[in-house]
C-alpha atoms as a PDB file:
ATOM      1  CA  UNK A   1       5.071  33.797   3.173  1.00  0.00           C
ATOM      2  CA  UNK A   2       3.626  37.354   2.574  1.00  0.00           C
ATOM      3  CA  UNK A   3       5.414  38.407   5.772  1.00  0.00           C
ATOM      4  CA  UNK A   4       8.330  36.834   4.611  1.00  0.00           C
ATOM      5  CA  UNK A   5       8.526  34.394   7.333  1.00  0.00           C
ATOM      6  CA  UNK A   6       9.702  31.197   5.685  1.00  0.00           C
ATOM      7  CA  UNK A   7      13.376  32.007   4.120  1.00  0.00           C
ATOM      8  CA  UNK A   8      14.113  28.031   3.318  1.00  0.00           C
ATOM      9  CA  UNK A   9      15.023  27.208   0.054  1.00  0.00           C
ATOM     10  CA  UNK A  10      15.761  23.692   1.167  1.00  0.00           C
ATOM     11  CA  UNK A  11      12.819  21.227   1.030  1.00  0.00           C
ATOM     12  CA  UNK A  12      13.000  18.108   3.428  1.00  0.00           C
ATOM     13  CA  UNK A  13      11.243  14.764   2.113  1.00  0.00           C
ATOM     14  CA  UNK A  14      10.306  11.864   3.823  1.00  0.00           C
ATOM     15  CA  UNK A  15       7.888   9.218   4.762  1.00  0.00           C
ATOM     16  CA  UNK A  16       5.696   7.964   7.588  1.00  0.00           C
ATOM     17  CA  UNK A  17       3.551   4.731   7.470  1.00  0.00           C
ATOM     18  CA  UNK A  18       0.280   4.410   9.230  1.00  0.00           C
ATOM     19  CA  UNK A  19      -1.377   1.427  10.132  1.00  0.00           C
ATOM     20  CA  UNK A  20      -5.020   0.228   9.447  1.00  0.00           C
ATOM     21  CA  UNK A  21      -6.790  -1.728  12.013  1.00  0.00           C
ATOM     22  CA  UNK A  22      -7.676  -4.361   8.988  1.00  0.00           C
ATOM     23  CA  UNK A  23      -6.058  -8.014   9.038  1.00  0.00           C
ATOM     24  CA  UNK A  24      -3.875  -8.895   6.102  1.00  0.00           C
ATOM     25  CA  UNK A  25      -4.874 -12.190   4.116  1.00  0.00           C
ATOM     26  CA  UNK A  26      -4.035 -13.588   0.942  1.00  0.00           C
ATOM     27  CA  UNK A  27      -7.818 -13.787  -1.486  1.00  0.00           C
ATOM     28  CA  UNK A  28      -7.201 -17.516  -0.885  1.00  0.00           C
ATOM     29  CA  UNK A  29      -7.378 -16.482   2.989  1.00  0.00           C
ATOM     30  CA  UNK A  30      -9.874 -14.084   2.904  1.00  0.00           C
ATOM     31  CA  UNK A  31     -12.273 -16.894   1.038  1.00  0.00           C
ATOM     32  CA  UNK A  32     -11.728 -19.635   2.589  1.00  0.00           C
ATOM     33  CA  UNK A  33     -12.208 -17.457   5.792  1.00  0.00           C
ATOM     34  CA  UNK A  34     -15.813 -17.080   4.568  1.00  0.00           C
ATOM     35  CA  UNK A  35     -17.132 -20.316   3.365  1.00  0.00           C
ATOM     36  CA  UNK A  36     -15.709 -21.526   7.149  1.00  0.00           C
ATOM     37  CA  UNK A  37     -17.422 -18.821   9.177  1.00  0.00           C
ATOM     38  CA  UNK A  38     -20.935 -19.534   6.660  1.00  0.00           C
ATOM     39  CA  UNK A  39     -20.670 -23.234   7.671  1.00  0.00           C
ATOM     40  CA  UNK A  40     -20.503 -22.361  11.279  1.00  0.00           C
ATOM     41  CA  UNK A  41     -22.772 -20.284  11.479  1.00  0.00           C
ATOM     42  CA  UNK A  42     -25.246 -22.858   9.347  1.00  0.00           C
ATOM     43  CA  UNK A  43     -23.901 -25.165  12.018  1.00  0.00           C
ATOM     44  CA  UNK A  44     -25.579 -23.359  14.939  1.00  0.00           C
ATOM     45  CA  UNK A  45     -28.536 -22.251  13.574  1.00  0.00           C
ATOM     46  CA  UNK A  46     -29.953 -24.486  10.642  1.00  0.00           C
ATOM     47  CA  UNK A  47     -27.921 -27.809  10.909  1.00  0.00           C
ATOM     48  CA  UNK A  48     -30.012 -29.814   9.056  1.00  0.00           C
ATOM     49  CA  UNK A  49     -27.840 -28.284   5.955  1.00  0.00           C
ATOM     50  CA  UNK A  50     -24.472 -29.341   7.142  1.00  0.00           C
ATOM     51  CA  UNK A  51     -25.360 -32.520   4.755  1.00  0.00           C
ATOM     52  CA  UNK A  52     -24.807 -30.644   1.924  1.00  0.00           C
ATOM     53  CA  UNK A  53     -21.615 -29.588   2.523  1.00  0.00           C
ATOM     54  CA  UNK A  54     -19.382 -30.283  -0.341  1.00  0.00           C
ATOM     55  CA  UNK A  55     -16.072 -31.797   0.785  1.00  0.00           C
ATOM     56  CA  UNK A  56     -13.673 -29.140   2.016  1.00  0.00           C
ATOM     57  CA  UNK A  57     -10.729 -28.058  -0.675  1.00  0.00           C
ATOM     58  CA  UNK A  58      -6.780 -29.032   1.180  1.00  0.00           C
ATOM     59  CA  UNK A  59      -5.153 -26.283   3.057  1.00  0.00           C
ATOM     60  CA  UNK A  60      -2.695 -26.251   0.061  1.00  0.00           C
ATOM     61  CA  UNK A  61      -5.742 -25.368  -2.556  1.00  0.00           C
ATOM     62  CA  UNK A  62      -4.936 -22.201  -4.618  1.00  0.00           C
ATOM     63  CA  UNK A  63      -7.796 -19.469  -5.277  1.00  0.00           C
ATOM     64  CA  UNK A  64      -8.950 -20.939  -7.992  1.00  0.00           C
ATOM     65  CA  UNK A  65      -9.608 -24.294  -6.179  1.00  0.00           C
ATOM     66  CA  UNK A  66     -11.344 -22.183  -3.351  1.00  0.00           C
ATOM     67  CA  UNK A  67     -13.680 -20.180  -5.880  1.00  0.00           C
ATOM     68  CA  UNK A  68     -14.813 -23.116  -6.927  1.00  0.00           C
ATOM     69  CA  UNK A  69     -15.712 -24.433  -3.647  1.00  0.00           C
ATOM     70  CA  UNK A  70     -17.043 -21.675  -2.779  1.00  0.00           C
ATOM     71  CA  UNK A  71     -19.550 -21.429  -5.641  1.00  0.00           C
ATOM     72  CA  UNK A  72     -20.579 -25.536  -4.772  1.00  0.00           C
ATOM     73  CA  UNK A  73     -21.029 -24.054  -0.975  1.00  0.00           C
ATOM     74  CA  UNK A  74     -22.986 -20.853  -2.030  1.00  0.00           C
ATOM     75  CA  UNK A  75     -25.390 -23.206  -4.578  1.00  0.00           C
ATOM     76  CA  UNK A  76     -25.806 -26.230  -2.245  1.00  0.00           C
ATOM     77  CA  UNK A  77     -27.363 -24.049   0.659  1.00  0.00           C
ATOM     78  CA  UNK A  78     -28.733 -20.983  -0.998  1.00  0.00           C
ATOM     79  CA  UNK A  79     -32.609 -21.768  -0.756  1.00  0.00           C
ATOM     80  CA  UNK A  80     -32.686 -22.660   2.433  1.00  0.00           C
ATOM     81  CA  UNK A  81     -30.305 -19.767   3.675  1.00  0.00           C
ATOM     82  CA  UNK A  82     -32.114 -16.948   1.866  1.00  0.00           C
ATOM     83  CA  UNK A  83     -35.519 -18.616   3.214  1.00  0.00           C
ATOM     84  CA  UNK A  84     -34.764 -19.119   7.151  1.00  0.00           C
ATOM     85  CA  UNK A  85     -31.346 -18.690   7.681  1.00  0.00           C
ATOM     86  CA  UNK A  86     -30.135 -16.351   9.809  1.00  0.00           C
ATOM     87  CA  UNK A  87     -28.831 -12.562   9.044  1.00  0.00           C
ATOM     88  CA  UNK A  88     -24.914 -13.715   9.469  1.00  0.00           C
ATOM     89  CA  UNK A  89     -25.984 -16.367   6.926  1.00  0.00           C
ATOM     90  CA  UNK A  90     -27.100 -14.332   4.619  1.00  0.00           C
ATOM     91  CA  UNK A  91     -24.453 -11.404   4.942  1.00  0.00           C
ATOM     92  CA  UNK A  92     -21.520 -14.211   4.432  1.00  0.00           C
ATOM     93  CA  UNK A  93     -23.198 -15.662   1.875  1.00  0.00           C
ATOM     94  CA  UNK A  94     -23.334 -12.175  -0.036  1.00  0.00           C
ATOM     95  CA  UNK A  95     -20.056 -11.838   0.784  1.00  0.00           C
ATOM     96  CA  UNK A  96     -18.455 -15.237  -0.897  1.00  0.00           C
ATOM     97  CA  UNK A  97     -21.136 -14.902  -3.810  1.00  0.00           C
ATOM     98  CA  UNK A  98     -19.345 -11.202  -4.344  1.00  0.00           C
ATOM     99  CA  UNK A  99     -16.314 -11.888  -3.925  1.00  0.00           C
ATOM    100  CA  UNK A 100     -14.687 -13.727  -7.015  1.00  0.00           C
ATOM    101  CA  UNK A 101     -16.582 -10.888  -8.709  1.00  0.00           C
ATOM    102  CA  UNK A 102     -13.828  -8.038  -7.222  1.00  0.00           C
ATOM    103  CA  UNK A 103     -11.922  -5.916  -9.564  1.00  0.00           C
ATOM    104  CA  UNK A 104      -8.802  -6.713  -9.138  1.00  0.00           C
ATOM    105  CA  UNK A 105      -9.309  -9.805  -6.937  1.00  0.00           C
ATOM    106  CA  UNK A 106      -5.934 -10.971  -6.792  1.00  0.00           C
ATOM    107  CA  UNK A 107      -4.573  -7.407  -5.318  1.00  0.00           C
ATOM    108  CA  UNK A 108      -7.047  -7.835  -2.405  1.00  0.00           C
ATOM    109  CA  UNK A 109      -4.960  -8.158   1.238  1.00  0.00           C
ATOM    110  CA  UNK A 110      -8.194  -7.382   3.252  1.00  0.00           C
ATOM    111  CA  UNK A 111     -11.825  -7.548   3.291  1.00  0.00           C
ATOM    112  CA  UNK A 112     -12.285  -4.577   5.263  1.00  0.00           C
ATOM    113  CA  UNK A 113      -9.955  -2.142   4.004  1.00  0.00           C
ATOM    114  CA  UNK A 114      -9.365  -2.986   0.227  1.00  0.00           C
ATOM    115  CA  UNK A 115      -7.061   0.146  -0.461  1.00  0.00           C
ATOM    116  CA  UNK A 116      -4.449  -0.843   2.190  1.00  0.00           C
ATOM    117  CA  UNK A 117      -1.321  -2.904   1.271  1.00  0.00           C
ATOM    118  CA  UNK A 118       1.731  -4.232   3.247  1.00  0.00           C
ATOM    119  CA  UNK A 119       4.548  -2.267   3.266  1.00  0.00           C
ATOM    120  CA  UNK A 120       8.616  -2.322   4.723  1.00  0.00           C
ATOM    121  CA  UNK A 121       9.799  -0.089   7.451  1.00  0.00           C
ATOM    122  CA  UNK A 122      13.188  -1.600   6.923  1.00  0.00           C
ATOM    123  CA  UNK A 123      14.011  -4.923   5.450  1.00  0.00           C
ATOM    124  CA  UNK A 124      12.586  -6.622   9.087  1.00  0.00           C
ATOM    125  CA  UNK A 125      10.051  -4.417   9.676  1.00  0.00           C
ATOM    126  CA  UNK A 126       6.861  -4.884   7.988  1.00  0.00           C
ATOM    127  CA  UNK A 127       3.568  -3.253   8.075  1.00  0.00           C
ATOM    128  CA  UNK A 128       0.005  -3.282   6.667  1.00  0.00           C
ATOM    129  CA  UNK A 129      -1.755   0.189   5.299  1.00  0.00           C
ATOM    130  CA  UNK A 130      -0.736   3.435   3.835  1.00  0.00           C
ATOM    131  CA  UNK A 131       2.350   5.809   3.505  1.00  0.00           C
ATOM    132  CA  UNK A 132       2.120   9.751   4.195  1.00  0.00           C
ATOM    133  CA  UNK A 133       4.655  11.018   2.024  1.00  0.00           C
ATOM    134  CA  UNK A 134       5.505  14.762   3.056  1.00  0.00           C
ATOM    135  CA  UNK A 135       7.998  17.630   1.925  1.00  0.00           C
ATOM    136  CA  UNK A 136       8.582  20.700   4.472  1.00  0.00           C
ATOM    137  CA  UNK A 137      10.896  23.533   4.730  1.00  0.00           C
ATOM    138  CA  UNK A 138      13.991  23.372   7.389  1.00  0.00           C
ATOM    139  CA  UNK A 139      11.130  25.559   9.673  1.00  0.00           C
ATOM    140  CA  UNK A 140       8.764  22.818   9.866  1.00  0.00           C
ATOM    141  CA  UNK A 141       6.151  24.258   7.467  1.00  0.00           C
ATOM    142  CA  UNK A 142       4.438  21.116   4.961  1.00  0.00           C
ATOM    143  CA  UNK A 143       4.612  22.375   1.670  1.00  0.00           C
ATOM    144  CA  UNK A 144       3.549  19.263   0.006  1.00  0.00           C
ATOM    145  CA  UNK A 145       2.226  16.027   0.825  1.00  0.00           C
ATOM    146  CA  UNK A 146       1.198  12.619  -1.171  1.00  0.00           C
ATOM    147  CA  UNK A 147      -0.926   9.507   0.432  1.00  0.00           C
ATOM    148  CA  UNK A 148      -0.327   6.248  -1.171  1.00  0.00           C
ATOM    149  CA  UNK A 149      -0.966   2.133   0.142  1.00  0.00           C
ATOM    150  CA  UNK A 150       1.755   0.299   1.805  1.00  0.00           C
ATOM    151  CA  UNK A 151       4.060  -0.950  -1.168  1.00  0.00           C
ATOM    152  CA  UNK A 152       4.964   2.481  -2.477  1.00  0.00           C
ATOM    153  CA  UNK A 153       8.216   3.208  -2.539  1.00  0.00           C
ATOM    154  CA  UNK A 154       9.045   6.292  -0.931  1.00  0.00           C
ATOM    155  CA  UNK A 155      11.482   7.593  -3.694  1.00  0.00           C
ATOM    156  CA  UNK A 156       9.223   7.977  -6.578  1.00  0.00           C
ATOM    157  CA  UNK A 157       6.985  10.639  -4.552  1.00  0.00           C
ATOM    158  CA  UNK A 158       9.442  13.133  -4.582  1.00  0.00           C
ATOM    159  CA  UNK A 159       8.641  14.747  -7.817  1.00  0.00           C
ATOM    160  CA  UNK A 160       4.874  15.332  -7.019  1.00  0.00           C
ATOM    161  CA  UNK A 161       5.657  16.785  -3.904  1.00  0.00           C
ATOM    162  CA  UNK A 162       8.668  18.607  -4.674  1.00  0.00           C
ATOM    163  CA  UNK A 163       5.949  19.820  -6.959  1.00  0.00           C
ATOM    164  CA  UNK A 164       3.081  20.730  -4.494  1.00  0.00           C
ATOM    165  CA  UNK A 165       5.552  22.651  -2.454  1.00  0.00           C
ATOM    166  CA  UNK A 166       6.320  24.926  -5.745  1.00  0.00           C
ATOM    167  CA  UNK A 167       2.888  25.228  -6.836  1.00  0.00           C
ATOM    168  CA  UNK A 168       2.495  26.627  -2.762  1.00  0.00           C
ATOM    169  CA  UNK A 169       5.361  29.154  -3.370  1.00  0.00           C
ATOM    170  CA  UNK A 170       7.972  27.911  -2.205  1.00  0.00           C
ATOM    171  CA  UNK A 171      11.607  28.455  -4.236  1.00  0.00           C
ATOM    172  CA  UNK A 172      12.992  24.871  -4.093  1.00  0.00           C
ATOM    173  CA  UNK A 173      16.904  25.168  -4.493  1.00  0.00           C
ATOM    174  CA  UNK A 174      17.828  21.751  -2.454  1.00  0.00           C
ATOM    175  CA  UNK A 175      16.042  18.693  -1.704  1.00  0.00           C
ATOM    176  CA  UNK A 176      16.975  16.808   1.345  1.00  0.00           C
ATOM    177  CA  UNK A 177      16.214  13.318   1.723  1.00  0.00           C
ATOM    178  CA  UNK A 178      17.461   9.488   2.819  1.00  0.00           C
ATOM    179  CA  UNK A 179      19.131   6.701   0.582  1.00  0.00           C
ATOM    180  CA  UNK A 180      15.082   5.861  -0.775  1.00  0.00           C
ATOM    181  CA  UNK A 181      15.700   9.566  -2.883  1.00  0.00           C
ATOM    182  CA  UNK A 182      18.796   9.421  -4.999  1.00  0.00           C
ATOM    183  CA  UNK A 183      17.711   7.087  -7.798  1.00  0.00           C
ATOM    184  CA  UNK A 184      18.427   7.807 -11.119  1.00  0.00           C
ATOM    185  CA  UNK A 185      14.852   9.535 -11.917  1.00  0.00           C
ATOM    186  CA  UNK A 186      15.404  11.767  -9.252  1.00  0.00           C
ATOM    187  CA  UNK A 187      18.521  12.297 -10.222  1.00  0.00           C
ATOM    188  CA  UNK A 188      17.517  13.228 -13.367  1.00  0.00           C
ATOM    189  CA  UNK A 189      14.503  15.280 -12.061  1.00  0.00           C
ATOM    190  CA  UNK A 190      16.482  17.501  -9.739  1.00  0.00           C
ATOM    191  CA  UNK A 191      19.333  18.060 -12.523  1.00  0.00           C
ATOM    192  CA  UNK A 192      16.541  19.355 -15.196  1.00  0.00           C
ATOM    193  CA  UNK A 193      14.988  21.850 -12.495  1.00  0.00           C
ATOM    194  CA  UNK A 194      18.001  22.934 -11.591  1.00  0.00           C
ATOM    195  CA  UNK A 195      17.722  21.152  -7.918  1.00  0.00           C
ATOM    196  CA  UNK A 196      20.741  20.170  -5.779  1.00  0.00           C
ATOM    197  CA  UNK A 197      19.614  16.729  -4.497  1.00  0.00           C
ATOM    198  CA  UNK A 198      20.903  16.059  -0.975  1.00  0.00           C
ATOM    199  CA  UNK A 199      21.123  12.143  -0.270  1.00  0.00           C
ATOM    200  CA  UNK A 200      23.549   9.379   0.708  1.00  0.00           C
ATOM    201  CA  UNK A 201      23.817   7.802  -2.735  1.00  0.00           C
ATOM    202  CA  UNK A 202      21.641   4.265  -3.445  1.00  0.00           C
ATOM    203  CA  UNK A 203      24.142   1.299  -3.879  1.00  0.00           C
ATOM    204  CA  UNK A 204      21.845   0.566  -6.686  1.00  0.00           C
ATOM    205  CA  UNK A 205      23.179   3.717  -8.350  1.00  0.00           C
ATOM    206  CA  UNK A 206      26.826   3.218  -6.925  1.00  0.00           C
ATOM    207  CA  UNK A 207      27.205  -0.096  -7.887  1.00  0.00           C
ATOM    208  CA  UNK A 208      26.264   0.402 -11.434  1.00  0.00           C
ATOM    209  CA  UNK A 209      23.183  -1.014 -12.119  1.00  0.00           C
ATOM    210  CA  UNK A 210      20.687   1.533 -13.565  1.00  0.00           C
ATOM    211  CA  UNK A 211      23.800   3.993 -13.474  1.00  0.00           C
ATOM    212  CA  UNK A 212      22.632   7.759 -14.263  1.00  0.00           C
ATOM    213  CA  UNK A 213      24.698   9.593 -16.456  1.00  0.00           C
ATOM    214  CA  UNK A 214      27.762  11.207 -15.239  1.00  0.00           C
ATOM    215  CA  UNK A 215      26.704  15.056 -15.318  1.00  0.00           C
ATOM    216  CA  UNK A 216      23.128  13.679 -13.129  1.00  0.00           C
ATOM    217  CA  UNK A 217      25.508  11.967 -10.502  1.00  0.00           C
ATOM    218  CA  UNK A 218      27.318  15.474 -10.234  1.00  0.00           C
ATOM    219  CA  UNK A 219      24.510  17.115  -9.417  1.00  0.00           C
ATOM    220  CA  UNK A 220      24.519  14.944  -6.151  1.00  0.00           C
ATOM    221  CA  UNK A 221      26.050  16.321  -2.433  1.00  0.00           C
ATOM    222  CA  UNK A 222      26.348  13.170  -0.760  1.00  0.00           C
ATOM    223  CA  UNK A 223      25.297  13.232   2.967  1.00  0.00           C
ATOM    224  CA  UNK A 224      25.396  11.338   5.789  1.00  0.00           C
ATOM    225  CA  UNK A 225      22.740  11.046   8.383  1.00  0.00           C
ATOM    226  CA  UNK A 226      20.575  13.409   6.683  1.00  0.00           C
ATOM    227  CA  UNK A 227      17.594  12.928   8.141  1.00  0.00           C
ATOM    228  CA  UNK A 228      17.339  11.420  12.161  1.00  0.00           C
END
C-alpha cells in the first residue's frame, strides 16, 4: 500500500469450510458411547463387576434417560474401578462422571473437538468443523478474515470483515459476493457506508419475506456468476 501497489476498491467475500478430524455425535451418542466402551473395558480386565451392571437404557432413550444411566453405571463400579481397575477404566469413567457437568451440554457434537459444528456446503453437502470467512482485493491480497464453527452462515460475516479490511487501509467502494451476501442487513450495511453491494439477489429478499426497503434494494447491482 505505501508503494501504491493495491489500486482495488472492490473487496471480494467469501467462505471456505475446513474439516476437523473429530466424529460428529449427538450428547446422547457421545454418552452412551462411554458407558459402552467403560463396560468393555471392565469386561476384559475386572469381570467380576459386570454383575453390577444396571440394565442398559433402549436405543430410543433420550439424554436425560442416558445421564441417568450413566450416573447408576459410574456409582455401581466406582470403588472397585478407582481401586484396581485399569487406566482406560478410570479415564472413561472421568469422562462420563464429567460429562453431564459440560456447559452447554446439549450444543456438544464431539468429544474431542467441542468448538466444531456441522455445517452445509450446499443443501446436499454437509460437513463437520469450522468456516474461514475471508475478504480480499480483486489482486488477491486478504484484507480481512473471520473464523467461526460449522453452522455460521456465511452472510452475516461480511460486516466484520468488510470492517478488518478498512481498519487495514483499504478504501472499500464495492463488495463482491454470492447469493449468502445480499440479505437485508447487508443491504442495509452497505447502503449506510456508502457501499455498492455486488450479489445475485436472495429469493428470500425477492420474494418478499424480510423485504428491505426500497432505496436499500437500489443500492444493489445484481450479478451473475460472481464468484467461480
Amino acid at each position: 500500500m505505501e508503494k501504491g501497489l493495491i489500486k482495488s476498491r472492490m473487496i471480494i467475500v467469501d467462505a471456505t469450510h475446513s474439516k476437523t478430524g473429530a466424529r460428529q455425535e449427538t450428547p446422547t451418542q457421545i454418552l452412551r458411547r462411554l458407558t459402552k466402551e467403560l463396560r468393555k473395558e471392565i469386561y476384559r480386565t475386572q469381570f467380576e463387576l459386570s454383575g453390577k451392571f444396571p440394565e442398559k437404557p433402549l436405543e430410543t432413550a433420550d439424554l436425560n434417560e442416558e445421564i441417568e444411566y450413566g450416573k447408576k453405571l459410574v456409582g455401581a463400579v466406582r470403588p472397585e474401578v478407582d481401586g484396581a481397575g485399569s487406566g482406560k477404566s478410570k479415564k472413561t469413567l472421568s469422562k462420563i462422571t464429567a460429562l453431564p457437568e459440560s456447559d452447554g451440554l446439549a450444543e456438544i457434537q464431539s468429544l474431542a473437538d467441542r468448538d466444531a459444528r456441522g455445517g452445509h456446503k450446499s443443501e446436499d453437502n454437509r460437513f463437520f468443523g469450522y468456516k474461514t470467512h475471508v475478504a480480499m482485493t480483486e489482486d488477491r491480497i486478504i484484507t480481512g478474515l473471520e473464523v467461526t464453527t460449522g453452522e455460521a452462515g456465511d452472510g452475516k460475516q461480511m460486516g466484520k470483515i468488510v470492517e478488518q479490511s478498512r481498519a487495514n487501509g483499504i478504501e472499500v467502494e464495492e463488495v463482491c459476493g454470492d447469493t449468502a451476501y445480499s440479505s437485508k442487513g447487508n443491504m442495509e450495511y452497505a447502503r449506510e457506508n456508502g457501499i455498492k453491494l455486488i450479489s445475485r439477489l436472495h429469493p428470500i429478499v425477492s420474494n418478499g419475506a424480510g423485504t428491505a426497503a426500497p432505496d436499500c434494494v437500489k443500492s444493489i447491482k445484481v450479478a451473475i456468476n460472481v464468484i467461480q
